[in-house]
C-alpha atoms as a PDB file:
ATOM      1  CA  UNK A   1      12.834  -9.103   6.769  1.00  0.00           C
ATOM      2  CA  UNK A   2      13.829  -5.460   8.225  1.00  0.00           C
ATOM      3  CA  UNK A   3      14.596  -4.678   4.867  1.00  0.00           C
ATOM      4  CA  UNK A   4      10.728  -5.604   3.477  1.00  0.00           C
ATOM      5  CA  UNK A   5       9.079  -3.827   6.466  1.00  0.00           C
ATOM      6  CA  UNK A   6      11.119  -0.482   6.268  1.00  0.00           C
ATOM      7  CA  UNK A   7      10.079  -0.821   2.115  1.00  0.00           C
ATOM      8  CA  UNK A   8       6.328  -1.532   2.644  1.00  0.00           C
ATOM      9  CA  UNK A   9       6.179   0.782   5.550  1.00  0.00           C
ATOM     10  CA  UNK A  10       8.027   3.811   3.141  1.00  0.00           C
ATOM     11  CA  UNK A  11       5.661   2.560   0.199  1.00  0.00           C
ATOM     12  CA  UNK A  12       2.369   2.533   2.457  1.00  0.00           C
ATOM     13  CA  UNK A  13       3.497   6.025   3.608  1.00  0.00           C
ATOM     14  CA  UNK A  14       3.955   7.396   0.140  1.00  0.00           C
ATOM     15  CA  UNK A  15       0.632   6.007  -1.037  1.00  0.00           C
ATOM     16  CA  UNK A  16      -0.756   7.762   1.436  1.00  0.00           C
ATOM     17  CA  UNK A  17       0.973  10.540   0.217  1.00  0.00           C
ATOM     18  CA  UNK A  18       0.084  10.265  -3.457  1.00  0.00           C
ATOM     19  CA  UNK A  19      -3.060  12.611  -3.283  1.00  0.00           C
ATOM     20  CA  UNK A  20      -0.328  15.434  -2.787  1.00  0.00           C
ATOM     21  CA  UNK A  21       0.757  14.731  -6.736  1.00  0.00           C
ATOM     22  CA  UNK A  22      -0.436  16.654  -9.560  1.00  0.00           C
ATOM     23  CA  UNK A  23      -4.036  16.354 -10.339  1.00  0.00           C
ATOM     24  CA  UNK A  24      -4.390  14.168 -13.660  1.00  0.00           C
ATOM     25  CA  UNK A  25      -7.735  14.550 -15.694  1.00  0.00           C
ATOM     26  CA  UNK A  26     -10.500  11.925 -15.036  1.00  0.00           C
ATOM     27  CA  UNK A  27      -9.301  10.547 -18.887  1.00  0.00           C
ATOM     28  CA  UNK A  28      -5.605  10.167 -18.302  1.00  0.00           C
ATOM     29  CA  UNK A  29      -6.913   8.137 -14.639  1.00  0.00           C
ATOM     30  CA  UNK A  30      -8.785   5.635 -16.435  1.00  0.00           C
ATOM     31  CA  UNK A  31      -5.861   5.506 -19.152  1.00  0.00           C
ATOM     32  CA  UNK A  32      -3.889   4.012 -16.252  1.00  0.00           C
ATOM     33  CA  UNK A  33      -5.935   1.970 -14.033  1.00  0.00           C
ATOM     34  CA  UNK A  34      -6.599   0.374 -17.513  1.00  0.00           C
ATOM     35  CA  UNK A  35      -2.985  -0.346 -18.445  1.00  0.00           C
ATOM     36  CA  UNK A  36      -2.567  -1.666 -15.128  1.00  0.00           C
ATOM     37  CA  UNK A  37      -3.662  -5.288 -15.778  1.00  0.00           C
ATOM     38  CA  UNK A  38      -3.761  -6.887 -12.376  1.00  0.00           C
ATOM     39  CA  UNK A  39      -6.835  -8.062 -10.777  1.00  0.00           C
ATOM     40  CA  UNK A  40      -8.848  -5.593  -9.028  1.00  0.00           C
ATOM     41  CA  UNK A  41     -11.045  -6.171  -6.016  1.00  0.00           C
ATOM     42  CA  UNK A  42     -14.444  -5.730  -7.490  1.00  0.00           C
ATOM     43  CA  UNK A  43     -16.098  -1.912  -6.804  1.00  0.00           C
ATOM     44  CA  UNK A  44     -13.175  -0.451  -5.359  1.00  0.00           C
ATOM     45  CA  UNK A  45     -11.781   2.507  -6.700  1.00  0.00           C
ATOM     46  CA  UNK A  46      -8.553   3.636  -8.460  1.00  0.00           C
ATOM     47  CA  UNK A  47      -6.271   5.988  -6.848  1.00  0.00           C
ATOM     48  CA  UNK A  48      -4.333   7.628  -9.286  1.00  0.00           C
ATOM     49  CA  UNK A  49      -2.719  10.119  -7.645  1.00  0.00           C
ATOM     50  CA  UNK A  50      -1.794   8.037  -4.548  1.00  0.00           C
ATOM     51  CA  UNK A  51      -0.247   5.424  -6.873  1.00  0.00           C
ATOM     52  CA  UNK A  52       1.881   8.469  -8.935  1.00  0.00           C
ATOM     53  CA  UNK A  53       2.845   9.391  -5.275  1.00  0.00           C
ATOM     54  CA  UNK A  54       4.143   5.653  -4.669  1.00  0.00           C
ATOM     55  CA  UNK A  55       6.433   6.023  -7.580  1.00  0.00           C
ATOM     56  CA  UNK A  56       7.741   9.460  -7.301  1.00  0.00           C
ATOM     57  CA  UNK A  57       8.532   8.183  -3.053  1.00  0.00           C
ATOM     58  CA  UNK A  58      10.421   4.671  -5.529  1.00  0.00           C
ATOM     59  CA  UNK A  59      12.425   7.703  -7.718  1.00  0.00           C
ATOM     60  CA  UNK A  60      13.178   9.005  -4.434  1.00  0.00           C
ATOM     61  CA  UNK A  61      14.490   6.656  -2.847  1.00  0.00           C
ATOM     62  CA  UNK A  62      16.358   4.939  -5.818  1.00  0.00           C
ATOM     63  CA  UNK A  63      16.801   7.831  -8.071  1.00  0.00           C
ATOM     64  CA  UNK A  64      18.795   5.125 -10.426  1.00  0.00           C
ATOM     65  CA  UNK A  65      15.996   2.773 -10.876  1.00  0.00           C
ATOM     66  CA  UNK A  66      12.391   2.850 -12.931  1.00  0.00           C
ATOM     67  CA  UNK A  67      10.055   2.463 -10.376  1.00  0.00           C
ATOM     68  CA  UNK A  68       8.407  -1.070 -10.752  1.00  0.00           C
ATOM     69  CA  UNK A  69       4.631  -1.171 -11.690  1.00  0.00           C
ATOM     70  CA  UNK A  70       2.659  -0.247  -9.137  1.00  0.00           C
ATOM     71  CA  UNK A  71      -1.630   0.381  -8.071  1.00  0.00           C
ATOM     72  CA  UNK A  72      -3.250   1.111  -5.727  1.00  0.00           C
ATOM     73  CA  UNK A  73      -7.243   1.187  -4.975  1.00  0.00           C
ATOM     74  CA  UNK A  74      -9.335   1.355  -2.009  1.00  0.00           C
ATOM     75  CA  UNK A  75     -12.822   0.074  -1.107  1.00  0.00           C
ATOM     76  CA  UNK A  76     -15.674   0.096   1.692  1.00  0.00           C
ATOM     77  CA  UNK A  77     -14.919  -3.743   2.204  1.00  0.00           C
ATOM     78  CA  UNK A  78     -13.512  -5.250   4.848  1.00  0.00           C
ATOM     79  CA  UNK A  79      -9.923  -5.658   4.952  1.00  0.00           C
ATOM     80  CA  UNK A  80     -10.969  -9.615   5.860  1.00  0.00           C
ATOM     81  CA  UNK A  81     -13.636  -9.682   2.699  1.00  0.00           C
ATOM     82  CA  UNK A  82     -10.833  -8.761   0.114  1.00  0.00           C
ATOM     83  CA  UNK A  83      -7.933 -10.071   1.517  1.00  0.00           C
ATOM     84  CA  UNK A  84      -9.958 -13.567   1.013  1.00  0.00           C
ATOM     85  CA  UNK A  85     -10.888 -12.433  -2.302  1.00  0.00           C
ATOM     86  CA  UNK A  86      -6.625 -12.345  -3.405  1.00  0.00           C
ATOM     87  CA  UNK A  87      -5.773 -15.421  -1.549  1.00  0.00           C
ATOM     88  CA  UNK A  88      -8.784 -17.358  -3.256  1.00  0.00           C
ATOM     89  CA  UNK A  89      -7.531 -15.558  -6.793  1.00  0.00           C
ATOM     90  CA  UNK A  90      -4.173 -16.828  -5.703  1.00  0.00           C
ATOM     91  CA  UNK A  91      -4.702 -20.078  -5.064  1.00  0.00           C
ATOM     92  CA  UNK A  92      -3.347 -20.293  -1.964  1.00  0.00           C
ATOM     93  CA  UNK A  93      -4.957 -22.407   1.005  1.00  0.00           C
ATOM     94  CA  UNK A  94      -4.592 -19.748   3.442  1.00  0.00           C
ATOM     95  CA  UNK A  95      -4.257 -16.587   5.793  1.00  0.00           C
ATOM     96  CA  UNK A  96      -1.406 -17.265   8.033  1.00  0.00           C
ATOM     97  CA  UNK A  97      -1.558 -15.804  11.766  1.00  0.00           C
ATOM     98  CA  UNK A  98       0.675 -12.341  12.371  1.00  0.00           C
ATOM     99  CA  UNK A  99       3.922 -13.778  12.236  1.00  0.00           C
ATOM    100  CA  UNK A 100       5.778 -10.786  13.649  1.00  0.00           C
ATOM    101  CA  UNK A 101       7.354 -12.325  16.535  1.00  0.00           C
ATOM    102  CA  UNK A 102       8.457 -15.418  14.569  1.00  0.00           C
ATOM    103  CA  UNK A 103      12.094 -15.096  14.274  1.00  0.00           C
ATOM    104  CA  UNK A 104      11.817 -17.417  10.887  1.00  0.00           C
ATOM    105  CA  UNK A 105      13.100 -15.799   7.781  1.00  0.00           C
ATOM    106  CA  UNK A 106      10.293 -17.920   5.973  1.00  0.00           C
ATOM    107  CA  UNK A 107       7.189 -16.525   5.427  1.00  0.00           C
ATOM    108  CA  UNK A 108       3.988 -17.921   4.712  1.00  0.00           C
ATOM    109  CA  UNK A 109       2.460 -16.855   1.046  1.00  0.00           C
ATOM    110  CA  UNK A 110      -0.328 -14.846   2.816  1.00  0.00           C
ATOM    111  CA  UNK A 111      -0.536 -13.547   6.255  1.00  0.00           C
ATOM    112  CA  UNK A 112      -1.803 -11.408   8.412  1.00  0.00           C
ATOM    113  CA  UNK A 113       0.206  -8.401  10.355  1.00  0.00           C
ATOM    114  CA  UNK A 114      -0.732  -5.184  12.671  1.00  0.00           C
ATOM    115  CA  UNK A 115       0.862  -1.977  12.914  1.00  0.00           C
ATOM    116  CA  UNK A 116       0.694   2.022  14.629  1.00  0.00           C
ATOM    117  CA  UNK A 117      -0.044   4.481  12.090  1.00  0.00           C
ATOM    118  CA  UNK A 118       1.974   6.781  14.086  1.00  0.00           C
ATOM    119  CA  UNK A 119       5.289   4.869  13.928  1.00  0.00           C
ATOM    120  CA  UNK A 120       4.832   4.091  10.101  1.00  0.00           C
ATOM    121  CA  UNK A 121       4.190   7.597   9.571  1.00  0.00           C
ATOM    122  CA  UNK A 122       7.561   8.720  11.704  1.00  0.00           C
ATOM    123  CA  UNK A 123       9.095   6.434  10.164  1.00  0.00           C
ATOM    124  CA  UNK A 124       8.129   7.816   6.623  1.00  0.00           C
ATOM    125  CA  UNK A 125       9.128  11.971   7.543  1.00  0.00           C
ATOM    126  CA  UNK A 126      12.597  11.897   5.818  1.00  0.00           C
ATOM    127  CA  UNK A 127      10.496  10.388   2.478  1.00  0.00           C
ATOM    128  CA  UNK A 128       8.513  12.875   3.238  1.00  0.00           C
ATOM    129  CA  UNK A 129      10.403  15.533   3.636  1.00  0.00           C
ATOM    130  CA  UNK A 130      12.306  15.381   0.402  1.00  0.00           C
ATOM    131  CA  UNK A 131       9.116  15.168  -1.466  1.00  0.00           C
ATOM    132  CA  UNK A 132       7.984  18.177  -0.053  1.00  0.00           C
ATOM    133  CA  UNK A 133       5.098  17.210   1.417  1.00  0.00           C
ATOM    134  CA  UNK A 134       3.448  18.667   4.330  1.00  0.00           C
ATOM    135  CA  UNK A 135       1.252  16.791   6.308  1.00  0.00           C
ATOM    136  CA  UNK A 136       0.987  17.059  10.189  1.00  0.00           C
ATOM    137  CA  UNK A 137       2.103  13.057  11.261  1.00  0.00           C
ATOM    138  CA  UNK A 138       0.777  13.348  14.467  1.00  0.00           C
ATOM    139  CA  UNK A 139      -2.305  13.202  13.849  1.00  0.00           C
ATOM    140  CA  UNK A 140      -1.638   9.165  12.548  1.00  0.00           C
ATOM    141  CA  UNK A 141      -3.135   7.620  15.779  1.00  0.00           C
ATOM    142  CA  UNK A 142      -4.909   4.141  15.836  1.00  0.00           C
ATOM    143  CA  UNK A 143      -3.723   0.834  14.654  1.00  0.00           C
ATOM    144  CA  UNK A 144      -4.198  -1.081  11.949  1.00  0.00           C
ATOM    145  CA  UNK A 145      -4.457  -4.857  10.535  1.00  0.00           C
ATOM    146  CA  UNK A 146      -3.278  -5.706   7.369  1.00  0.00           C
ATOM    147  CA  UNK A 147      -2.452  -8.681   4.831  1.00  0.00           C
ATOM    148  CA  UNK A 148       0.637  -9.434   2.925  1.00  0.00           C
ATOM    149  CA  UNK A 149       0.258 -11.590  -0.059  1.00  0.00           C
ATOM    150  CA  UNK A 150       3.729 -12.933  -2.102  1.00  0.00           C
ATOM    151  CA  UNK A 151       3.767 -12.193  -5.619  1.00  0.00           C
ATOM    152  CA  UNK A 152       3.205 -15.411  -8.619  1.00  0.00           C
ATOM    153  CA  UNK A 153       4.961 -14.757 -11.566  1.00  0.00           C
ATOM    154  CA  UNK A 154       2.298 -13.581 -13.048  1.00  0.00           C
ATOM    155  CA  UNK A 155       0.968 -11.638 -10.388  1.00  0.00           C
ATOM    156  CA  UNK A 156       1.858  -8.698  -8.241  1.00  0.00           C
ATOM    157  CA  UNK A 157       2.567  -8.148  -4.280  1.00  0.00           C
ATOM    158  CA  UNK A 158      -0.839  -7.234  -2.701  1.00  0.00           C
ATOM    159  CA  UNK A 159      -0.929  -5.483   0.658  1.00  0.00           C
ATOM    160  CA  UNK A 160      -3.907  -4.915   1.986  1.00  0.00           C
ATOM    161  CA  UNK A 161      -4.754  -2.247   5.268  1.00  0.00           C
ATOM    162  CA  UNK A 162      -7.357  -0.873   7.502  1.00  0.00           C
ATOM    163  CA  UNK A 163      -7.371   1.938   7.932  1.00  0.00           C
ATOM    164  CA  UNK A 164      -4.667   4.333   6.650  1.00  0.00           C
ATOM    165  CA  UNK A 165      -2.942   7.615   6.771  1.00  0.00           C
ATOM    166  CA  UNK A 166      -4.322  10.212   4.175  1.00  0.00           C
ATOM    167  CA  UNK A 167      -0.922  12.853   4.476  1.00  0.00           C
ATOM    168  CA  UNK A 168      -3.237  15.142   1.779  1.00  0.00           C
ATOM    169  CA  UNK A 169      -5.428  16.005   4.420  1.00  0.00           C
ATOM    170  CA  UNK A 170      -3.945  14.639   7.159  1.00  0.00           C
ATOM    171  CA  UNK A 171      -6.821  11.863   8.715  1.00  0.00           C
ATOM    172  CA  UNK A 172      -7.233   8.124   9.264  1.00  0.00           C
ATOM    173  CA  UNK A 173      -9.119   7.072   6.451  1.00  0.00           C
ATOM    174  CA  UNK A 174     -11.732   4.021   7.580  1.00  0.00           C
ATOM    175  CA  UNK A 175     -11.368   2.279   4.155  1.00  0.00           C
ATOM    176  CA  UNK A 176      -9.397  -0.948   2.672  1.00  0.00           C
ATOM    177  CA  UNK A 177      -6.248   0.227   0.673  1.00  0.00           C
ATOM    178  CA  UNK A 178      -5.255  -2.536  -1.897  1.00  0.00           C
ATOM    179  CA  UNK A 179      -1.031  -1.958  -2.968  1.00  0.00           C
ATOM    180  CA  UNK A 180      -0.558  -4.338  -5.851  1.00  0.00           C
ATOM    181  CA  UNK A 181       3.404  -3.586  -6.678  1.00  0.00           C
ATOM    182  CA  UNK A 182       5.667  -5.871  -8.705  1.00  0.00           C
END
């Protein structure tokens, strides 16, 4: 379970620092988000260079493996509005409650969880570091909620957060990021 948590916190923290990656024309965007065939929360909006971040932080951290696919997107809804929308698309009953505390190495297929920007972002400054980003961490304050979804076979691990860390310019961002990551 440590193992999971220290991965999605380095993989929210890289998302966040994706916007730091080489702008890619408007045309080469769409190329990807279109390639990228898992279901998308309707309206919200691809973020290219966040998810080119993601896998560049994957490279970096296992410089022997191809990063798996990866997307992320965020949107104006709540983080309770889509995180409904993937467990209904799922098919699974329900949200779980934040199962932090329970000691049980089973999880529920969907459930909820809270974090501190700040400690995710700490957390993430070695990543960080040897991507070369600069972004001042301390200014990560606030909590958040979020929902973990388990992957189908034919479907991808969905996280889902309010709000997040933008390291490109360094504020809490008061949107729903969607990580869909195989």
């Amino acid at each position: 379970m440590k193992t999971l948590s220290r991965w999605m916190l380095a993989l929210l923290a890289v998302a966040a620092l994706a916007a730091l990656a080489a702008a890619c024309s408007h045309e080469e965007d769409m190329d990807e988000a279109e390639a990228f065939s898992f279901v998308v929360y309707p309206g919200s909006r691809y973020l290219a260079q966040l998810t080119e971040l993601t896998k560049q932080g994957h490279k970096a951290l296992k410089p022997n493996e191809e990063p798996p696919p990866v997307a992320i997107y965020d949107t104006d809804a709540s983080v309770e509005d889509v995180a409904n929308f993937y467990v209904k698309s799922y098919g699974y009953p329900n949200i779980a409650p934040d199962s932090t505390n329970n000691l049980s190495s089973a999880k529920p297929p969907a459930f909820w969880r809270s974090g501190d920007l700040a400690v995710d972002n700490a957390n993430a400054a070695p990543l960080l570091e040897k991507l070369n980003v600069k972004a001042d961490v301390s200014k990560a304050q606030g909590n958040y909620r979020a929902v973990e979804i388990a992957p189908k076979p034919n479907r991808p691990r969905v996280t889902i957060q309010r709000p997040y860390f933008d390291l490109t310019t360094s504020t809490v961002v008061n949107r729903t990021m969607i990580l869909m990551a195989r």
